[in-house]
PDB file of N, CA and C in Angstrom:
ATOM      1  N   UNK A   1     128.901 282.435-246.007  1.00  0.00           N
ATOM      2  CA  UNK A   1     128.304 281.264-246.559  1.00  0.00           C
ATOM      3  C   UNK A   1     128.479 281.318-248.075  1.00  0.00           C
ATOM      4  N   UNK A   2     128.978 280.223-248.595  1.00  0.00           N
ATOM      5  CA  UNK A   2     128.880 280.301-249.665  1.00  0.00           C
ATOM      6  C   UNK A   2     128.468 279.413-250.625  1.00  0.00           C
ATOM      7  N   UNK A   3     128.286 279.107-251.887  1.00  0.00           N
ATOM      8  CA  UNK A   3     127.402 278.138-252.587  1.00  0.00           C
ATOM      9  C   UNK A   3     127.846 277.871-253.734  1.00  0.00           C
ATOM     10  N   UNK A   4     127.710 276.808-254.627  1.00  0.00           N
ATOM     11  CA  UNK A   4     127.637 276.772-255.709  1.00  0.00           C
ATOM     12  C   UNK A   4     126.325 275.914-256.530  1.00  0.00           C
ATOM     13  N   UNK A   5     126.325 276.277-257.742  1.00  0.00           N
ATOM     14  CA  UNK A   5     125.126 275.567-258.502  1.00  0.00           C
ATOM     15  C   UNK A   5     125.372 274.599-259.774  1.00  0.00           C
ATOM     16  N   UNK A   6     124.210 273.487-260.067  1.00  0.00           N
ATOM     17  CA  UNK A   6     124.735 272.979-260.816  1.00  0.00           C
ATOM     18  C   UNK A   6     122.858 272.591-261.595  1.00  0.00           C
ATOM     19  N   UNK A   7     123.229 272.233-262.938  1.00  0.00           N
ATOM     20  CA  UNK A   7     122.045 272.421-263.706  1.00  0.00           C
ATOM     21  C   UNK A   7     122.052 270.857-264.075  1.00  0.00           C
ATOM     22  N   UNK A   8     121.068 270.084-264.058  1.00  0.00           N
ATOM     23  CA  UNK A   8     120.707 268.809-264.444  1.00  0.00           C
ATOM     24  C   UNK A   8     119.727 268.589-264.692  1.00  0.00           C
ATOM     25  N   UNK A   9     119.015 268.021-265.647  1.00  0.00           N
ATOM     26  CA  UNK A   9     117.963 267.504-266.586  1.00  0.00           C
ATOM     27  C   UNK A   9     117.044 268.873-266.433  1.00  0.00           C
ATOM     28  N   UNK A  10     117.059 270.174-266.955  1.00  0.00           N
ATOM     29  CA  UNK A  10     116.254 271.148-266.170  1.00  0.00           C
ATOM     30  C   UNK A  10     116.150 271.503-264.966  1.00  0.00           C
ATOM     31  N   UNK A  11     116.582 270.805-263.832  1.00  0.00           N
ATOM     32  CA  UNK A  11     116.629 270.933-262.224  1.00  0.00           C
ATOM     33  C   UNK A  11     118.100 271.957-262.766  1.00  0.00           C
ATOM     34  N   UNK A  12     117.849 272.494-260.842  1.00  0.00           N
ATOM     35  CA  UNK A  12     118.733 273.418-260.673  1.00  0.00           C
ATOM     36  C   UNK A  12     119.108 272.855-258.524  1.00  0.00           C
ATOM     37  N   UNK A  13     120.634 272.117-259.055  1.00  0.00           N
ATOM     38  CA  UNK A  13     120.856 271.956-257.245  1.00  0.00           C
ATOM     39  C   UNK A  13     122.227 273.104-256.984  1.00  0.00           C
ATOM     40  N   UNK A  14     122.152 272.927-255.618  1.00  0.00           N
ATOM     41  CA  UNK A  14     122.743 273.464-254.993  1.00  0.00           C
ATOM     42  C   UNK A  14     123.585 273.052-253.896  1.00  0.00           C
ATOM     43  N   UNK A  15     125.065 273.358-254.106  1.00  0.00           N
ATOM     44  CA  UNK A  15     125.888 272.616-252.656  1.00  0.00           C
ATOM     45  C   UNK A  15     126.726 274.108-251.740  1.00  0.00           C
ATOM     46  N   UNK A  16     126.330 274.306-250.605  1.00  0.00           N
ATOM     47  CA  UNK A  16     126.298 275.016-249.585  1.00  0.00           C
ATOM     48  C   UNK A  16     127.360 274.858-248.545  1.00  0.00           C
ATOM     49  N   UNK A  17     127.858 275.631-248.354  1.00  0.00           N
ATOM     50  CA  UNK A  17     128.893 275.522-247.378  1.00  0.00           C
ATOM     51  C   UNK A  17     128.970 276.703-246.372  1.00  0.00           C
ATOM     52  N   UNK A  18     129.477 275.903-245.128  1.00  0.00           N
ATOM     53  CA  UNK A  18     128.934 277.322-243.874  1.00  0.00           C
ATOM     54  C   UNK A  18     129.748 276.170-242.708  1.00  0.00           C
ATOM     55  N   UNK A  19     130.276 276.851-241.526  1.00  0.00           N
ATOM     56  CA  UNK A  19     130.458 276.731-240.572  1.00  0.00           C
ATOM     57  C   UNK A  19     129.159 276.798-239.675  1.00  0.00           C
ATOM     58  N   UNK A  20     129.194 275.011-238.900  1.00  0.00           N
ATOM     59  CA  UNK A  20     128.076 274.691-237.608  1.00  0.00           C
ATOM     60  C   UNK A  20     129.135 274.890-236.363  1.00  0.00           C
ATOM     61  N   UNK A  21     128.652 276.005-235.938  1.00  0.00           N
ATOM     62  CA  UNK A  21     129.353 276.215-234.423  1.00  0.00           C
ATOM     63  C   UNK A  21     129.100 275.475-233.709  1.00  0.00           C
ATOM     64  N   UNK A  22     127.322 274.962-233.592  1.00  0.00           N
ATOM     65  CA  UNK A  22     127.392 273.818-232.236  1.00  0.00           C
ATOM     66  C   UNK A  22     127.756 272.585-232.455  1.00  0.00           C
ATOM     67  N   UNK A  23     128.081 272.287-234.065  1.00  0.00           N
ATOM     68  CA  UNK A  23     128.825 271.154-234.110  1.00  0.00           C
ATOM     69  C   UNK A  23     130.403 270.740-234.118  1.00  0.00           C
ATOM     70  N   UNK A  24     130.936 271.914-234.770  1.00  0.00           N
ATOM     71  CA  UNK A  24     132.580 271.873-234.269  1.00  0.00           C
ATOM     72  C   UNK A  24     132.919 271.374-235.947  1.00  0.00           C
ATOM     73  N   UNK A  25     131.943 271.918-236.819  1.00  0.00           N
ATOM     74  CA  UNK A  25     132.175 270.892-238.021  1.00  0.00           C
ATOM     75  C   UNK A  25     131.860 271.903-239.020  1.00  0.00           C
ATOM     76  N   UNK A  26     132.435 271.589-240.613  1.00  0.00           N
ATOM     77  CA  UNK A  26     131.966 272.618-241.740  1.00  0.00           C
ATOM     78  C   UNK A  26     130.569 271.802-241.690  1.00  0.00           C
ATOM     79  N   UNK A  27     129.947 272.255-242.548  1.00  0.00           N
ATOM     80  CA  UNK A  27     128.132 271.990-242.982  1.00  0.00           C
ATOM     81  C   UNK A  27     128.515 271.817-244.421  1.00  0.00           C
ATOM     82  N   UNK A  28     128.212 270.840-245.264  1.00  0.00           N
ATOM     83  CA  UNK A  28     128.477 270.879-246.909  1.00  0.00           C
ATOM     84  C   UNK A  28     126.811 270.440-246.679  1.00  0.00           C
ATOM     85  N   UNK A  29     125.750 271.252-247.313  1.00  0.00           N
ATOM     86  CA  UNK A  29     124.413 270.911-247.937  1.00  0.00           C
ATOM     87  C   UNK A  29     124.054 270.928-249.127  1.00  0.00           C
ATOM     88  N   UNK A  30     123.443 269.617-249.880  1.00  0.00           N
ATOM     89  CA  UNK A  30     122.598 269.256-250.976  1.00  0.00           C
ATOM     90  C   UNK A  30     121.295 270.242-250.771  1.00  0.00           C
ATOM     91  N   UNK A  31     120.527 270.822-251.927  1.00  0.00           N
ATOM     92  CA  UNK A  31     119.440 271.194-251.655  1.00  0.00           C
ATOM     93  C   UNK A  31     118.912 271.148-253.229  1.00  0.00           C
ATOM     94  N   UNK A  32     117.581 271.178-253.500  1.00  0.00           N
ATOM     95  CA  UNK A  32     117.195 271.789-254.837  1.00  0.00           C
ATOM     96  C   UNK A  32     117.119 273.295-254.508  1.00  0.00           C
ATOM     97  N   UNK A  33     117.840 273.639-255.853  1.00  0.00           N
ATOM     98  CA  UNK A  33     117.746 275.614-255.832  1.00  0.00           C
ATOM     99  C   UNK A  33     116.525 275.847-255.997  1.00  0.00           C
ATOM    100  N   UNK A  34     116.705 277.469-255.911  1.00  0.00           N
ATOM    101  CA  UNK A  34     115.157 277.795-255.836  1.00  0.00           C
ATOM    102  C   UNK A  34     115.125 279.196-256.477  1.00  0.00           C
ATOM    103  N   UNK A  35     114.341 279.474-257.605  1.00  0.00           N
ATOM    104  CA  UNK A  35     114.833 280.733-258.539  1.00  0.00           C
ATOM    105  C   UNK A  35     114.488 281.788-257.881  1.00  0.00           C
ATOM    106  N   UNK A  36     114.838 282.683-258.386  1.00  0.00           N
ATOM    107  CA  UNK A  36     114.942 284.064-257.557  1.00  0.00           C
ATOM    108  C   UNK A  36     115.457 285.363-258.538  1.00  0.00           C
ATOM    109  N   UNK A  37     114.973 286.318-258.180  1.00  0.00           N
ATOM    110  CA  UNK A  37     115.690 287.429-259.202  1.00  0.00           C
ATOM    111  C   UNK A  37     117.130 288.706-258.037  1.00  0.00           C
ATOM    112  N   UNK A  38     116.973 287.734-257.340  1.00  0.00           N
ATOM    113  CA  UNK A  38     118.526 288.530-256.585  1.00  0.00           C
ATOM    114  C   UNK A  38     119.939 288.980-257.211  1.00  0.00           C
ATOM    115  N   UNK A  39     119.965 289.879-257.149  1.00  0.00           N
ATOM    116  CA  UNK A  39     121.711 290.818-257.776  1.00  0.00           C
ATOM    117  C   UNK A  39     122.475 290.018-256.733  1.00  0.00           C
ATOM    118  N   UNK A  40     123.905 289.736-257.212  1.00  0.00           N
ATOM    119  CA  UNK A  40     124.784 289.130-256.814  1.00  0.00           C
ATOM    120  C   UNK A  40     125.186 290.246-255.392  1.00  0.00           C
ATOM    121  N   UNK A  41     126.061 290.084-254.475  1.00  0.00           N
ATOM    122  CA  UNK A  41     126.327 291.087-253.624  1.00  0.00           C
ATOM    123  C   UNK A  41     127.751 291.391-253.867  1.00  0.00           C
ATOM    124  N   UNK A  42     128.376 290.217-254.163  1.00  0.00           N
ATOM    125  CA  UNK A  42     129.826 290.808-254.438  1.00  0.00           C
ATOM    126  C   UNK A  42     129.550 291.696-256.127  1.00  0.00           C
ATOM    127  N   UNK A  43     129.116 291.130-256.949  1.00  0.00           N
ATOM    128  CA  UNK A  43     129.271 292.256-257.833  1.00  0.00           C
ATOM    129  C   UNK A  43     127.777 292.447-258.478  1.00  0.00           C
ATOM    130  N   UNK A  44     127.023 293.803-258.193  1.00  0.00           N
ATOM    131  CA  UNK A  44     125.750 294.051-258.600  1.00  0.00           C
ATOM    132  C   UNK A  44     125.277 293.765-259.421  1.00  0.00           C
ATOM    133  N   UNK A  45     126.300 293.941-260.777  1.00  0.00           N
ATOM    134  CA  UNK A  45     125.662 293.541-261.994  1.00  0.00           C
ATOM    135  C   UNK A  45     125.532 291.893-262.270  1.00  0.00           C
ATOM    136  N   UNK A  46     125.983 291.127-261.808  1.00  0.00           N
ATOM    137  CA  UNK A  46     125.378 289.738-261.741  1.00  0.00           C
ATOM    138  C   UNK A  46     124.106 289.376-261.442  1.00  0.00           C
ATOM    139  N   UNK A  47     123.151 288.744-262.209  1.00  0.00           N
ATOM    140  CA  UNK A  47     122.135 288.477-261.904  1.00  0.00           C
ATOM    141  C   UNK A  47     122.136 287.032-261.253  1.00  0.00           C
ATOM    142  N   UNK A  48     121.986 286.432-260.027  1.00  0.00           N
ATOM    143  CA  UNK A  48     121.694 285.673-258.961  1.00  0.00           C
ATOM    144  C   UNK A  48     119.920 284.709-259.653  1.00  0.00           C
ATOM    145  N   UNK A  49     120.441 283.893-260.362  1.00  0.00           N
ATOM    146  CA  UNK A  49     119.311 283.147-260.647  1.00  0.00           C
ATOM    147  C   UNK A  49     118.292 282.510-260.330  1.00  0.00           C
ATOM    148  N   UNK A  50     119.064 281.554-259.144  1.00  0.00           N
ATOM    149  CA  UNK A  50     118.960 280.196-257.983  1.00  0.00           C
ATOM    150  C   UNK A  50     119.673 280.566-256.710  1.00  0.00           C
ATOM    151  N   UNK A  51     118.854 280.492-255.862  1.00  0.00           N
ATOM    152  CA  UNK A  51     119.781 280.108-254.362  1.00  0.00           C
ATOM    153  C   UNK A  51     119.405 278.744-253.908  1.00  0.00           C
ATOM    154  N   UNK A  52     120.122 278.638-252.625  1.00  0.00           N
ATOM    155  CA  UNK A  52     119.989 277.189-252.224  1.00  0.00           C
ATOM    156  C   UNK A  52     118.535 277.283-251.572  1.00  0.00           C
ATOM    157  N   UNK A  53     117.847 275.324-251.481  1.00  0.00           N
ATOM    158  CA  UNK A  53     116.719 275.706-251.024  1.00  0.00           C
ATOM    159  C   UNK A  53     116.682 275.159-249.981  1.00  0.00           C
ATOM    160  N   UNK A  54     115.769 274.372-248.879  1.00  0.00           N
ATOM    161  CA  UNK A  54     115.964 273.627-248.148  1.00  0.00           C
ATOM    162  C   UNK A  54     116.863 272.223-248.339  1.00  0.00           C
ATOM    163  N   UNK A  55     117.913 272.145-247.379  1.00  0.00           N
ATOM    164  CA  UNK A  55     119.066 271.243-247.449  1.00  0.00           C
ATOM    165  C   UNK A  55     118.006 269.508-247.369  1.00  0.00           C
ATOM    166  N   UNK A  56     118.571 268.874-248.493  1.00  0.00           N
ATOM    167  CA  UNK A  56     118.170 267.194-248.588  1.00  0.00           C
ATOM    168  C   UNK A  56     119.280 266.451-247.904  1.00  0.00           C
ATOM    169  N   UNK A  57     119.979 266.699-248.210  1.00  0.00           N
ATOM    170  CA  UNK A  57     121.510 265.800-247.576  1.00  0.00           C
ATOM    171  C   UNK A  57     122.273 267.109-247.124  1.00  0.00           C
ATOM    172  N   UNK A  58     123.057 266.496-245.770  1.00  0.00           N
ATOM    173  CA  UNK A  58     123.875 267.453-244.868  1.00  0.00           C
ATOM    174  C   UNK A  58     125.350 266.756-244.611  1.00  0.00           C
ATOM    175  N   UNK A  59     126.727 266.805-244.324  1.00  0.00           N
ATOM    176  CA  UNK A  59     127.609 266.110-244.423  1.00  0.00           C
ATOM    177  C   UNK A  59     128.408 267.333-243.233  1.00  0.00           C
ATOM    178  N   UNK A  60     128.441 266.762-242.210  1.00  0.00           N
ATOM    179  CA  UNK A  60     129.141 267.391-241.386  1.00  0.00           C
ATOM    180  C   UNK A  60     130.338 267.372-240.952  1.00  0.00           C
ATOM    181  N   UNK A  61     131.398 267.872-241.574  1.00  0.00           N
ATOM    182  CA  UNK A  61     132.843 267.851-241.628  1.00  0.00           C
ATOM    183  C   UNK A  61     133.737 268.432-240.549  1.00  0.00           C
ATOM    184  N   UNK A  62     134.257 267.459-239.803  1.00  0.00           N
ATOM    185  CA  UNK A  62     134.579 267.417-238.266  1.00  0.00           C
ATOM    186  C   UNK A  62     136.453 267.986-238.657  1.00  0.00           C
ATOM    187  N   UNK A  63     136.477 269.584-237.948  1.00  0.00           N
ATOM    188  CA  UNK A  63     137.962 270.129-238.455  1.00  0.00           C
ATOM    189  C   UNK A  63     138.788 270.144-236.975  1.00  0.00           C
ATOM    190  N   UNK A  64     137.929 269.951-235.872  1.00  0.00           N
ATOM    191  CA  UNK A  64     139.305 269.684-234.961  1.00  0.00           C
ATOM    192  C   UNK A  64     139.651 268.565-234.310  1.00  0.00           C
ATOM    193  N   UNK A  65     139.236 267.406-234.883  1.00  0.00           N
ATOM    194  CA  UNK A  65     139.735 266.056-234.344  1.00  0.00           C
ATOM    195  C   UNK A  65     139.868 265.362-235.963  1.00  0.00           C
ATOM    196  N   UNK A  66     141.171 265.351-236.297  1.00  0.00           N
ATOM    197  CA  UNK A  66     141.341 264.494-237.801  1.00  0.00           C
ATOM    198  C   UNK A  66     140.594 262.711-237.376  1.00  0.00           C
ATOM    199  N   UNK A  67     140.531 262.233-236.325  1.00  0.00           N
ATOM    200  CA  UNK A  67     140.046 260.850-236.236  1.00  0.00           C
ATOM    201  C   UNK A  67     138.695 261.049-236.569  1.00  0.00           C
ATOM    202  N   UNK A  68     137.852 261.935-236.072  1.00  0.00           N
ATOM    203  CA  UNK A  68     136.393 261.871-236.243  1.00  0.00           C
ATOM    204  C   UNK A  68     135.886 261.940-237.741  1.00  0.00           C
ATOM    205  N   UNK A  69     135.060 261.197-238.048  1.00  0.00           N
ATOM    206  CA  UNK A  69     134.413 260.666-239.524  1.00  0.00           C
ATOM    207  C   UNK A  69     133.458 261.723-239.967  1.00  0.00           C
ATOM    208  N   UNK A  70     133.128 262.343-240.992  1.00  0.00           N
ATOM    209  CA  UNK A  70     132.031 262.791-241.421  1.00  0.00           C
ATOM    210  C   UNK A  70     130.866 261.901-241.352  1.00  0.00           C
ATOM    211  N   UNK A  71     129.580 262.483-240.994  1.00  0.00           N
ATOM    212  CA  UNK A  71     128.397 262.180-241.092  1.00  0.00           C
ATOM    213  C   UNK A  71     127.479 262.993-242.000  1.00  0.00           C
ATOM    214  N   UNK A  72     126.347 261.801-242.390  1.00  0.00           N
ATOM    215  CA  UNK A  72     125.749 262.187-243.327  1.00  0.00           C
ATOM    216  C   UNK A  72     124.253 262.378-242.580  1.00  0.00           C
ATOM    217  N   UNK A  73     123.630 263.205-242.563  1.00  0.00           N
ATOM    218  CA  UNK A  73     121.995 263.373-242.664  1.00  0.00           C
ATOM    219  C   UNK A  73     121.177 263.914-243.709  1.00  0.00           C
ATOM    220  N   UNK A  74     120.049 263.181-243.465  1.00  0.00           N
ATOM    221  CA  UNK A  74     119.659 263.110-244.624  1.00  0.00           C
ATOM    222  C   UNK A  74     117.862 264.115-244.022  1.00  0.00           C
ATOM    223  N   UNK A  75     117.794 264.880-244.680  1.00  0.00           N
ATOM    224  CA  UNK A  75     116.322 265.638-244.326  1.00  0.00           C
ATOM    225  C   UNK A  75     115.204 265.477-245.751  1.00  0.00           C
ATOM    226  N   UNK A  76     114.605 264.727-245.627  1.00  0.00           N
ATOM    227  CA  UNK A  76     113.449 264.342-246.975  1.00  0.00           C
ATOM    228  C   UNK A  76     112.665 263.777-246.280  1.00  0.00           C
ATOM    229  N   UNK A  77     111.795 264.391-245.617  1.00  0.00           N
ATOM    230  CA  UNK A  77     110.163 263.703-245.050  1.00  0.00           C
ATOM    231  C   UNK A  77     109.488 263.178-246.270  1.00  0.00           C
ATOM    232  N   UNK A  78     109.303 263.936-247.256  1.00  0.00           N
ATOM    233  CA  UNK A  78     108.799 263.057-248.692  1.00  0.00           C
ATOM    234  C   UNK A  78     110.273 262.713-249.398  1.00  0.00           C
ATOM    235  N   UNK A  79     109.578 261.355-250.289  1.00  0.00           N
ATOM    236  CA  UNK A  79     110.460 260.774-251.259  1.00  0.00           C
ATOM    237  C   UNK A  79     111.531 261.634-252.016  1.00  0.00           C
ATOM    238  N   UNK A  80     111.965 262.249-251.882  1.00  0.00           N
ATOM    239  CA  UNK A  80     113.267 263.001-253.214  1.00  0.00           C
ATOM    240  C   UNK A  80     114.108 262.430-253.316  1.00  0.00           C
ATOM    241  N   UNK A  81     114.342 262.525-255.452  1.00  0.00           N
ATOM    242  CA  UNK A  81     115.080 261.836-255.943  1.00  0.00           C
ATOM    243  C   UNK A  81     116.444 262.746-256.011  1.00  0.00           C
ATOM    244  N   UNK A  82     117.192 262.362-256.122  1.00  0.00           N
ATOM    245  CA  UNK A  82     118.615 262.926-256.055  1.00  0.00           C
ATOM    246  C   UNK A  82     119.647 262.198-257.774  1.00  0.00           C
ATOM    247  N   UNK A  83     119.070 263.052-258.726  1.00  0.00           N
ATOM    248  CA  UNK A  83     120.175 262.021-259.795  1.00  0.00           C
ATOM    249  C   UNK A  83     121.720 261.454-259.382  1.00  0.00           C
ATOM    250  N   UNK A  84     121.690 261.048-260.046  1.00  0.00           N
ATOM    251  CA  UNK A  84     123.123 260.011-259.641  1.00  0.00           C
ATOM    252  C   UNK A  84     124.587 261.657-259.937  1.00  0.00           C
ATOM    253  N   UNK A  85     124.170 261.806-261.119  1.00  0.00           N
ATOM    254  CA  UNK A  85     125.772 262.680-261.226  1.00  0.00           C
ATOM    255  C   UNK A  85     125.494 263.852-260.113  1.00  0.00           C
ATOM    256  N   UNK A  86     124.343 264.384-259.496  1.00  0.00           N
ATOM    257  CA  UNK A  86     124.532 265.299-258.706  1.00  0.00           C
ATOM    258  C   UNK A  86     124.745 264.742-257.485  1.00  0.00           C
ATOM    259  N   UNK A  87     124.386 263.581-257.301  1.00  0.00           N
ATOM    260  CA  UNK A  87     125.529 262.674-256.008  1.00  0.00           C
ATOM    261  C   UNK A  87     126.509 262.735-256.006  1.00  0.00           C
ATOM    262  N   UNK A  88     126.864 262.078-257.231  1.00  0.00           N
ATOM    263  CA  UNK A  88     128.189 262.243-257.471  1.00  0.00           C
ATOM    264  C   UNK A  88     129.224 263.233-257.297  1.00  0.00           C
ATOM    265  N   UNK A  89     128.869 264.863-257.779  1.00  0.00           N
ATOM    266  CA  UNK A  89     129.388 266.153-257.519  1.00  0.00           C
ATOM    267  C   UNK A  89     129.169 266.991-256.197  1.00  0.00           C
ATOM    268  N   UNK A  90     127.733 266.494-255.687  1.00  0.00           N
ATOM    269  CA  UNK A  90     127.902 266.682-253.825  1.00  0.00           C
ATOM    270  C   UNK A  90     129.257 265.668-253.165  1.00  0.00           C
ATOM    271  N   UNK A  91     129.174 264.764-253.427  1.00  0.00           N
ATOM    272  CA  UNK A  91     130.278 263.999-252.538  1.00  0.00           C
ATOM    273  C   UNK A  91     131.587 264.159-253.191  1.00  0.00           C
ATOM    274  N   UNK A  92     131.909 264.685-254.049  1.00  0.00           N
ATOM    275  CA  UNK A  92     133.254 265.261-254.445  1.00  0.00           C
ATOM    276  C   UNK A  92     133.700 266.674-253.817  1.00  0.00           C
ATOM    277  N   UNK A  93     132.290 267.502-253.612  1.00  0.00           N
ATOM    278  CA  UNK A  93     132.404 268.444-252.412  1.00  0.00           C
ATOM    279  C   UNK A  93     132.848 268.102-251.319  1.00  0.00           C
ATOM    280  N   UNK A  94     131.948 266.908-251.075  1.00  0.00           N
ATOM    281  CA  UNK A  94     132.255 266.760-249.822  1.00  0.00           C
ATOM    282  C   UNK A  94     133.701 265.750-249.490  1.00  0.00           C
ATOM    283  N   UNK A  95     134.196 265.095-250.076  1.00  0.00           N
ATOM    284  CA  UNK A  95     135.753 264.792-249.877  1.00  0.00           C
ATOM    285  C   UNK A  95     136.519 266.421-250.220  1.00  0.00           C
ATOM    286  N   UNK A  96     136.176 267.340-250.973  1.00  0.00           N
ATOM    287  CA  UNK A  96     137.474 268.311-251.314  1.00  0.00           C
ATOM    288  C   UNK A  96     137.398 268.850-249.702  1.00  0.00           C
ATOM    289  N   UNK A  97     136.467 269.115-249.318  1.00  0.00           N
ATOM    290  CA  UNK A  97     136.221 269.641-248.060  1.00  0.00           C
ATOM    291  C   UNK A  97     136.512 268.767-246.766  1.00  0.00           C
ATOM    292  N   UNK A  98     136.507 267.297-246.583  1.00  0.00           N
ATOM    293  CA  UNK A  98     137.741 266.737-245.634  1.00  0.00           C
ATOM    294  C   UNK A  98     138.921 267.053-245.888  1.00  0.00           C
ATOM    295  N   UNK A  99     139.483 266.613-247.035  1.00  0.00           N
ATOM    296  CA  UNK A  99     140.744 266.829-247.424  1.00  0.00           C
ATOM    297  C   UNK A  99     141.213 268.384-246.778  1.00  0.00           C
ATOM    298  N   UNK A 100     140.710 269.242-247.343  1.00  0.00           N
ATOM    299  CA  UNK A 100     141.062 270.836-246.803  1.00  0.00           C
ATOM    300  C   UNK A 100     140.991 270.872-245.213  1.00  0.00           C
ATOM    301  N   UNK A 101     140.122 270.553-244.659  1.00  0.00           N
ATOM    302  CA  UNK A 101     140.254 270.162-243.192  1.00  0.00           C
ATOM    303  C   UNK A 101     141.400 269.560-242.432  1.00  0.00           C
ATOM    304  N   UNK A 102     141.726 268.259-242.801  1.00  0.00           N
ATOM    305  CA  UNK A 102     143.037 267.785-242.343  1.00  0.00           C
ATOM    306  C   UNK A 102     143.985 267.590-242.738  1.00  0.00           C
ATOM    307  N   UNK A 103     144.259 268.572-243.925  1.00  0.00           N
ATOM    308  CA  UNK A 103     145.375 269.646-244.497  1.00  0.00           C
ATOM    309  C   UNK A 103     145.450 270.900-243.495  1.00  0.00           C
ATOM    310  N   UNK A 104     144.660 271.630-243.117  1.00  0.00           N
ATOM    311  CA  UNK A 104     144.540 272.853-242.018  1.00  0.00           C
ATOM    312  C   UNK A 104     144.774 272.147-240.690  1.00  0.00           C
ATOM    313  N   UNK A 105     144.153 270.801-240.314  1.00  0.00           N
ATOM    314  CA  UNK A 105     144.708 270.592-239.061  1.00  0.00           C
ATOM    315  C   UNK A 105     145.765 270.486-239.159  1.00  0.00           C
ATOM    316  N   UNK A 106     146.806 269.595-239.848  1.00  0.00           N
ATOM    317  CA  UNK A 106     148.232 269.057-239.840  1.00  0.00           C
ATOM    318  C   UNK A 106     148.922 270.686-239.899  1.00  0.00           C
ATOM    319  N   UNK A 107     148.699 271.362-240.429  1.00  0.00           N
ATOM    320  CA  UNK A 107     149.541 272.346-240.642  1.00  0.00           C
ATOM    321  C   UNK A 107     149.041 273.465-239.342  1.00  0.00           C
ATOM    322  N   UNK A 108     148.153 273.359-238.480  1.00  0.00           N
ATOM    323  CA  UNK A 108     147.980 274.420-237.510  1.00  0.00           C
ATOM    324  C   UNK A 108     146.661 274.712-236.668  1.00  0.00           C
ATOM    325  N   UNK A 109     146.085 273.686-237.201  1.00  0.00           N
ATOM    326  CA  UNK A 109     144.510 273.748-236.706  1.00  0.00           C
ATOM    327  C   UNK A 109     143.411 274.011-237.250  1.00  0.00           C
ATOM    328  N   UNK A 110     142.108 274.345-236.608  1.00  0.00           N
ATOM    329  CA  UNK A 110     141.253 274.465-237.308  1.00  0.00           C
ATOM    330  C   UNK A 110     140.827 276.030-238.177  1.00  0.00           C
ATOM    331  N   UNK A 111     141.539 276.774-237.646  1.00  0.00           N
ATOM    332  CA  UNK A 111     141.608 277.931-238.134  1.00  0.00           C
ATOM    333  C   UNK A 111     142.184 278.396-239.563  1.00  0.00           C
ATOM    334  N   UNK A 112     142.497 277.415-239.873  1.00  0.00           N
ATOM    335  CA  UNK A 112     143.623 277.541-240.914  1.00  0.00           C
ATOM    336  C   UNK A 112     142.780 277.259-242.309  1.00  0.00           C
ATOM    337  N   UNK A 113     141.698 276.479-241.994  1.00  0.00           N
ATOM    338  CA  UNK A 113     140.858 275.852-242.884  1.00  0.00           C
ATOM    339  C   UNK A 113     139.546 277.302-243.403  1.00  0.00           C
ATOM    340  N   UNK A 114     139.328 277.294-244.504  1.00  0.00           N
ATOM    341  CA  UNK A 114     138.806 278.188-245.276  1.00  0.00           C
ATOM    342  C   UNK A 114     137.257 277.693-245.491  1.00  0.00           C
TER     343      UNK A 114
END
């Protein structure tokens, strides 16, 4: 699983990426981070600031049928605001991550995709 972070108006989000086995699909998740004093695992001396927190938006990226569409869910029982540019940089995730998908299908399947 892996993640990246991004810093806006003082907030700290997070976009998540992981393989859903029972869906047949990558997982790209929105979340607000959540601070933490965790050492990095690939290299110790990194200090691990933010991890991801509970996912707000989910985008489920379908890698063995190129016809099937991504879907979006959305998990916010209360109101959360989502600024516009971190929309903006989740859904640029989430196209780099179709694109890589049916680039790996055309060339060999779903396996191929990272």
């Amino acid at each position: 699983m892996s993640w990246e972070l991004r810093e806006h108006a003082g907030r700290h989000y997070a976009v998540q990426f992981h393989y859903a086995l029972p869906d047949d699909a990558w997982s790209v998740e929105l979340s607000e981070a959540r601070p933490t004093s965790a050492r990095g695992t690939e290299n110790p001396e990194a200090v691990v600031t933010h991890l991801p927190g509970a996912a707000v938006l989910r985008v489920l990226v379908p890698d063995e049928d190129p016809h099937l569409e991504p879907t979006v869910r959305i998990f916010s029982p209360d109101e959360h605001v989502v600024p516009y540019e971190i929309m903006r940089w989740f859904m640029e995730q989430v196209a780099d991550q179709v694109e890589r998908c049916r680039i790996a299908f055309e060339q060999g399947g779903p396996e191929a995709v990272e």
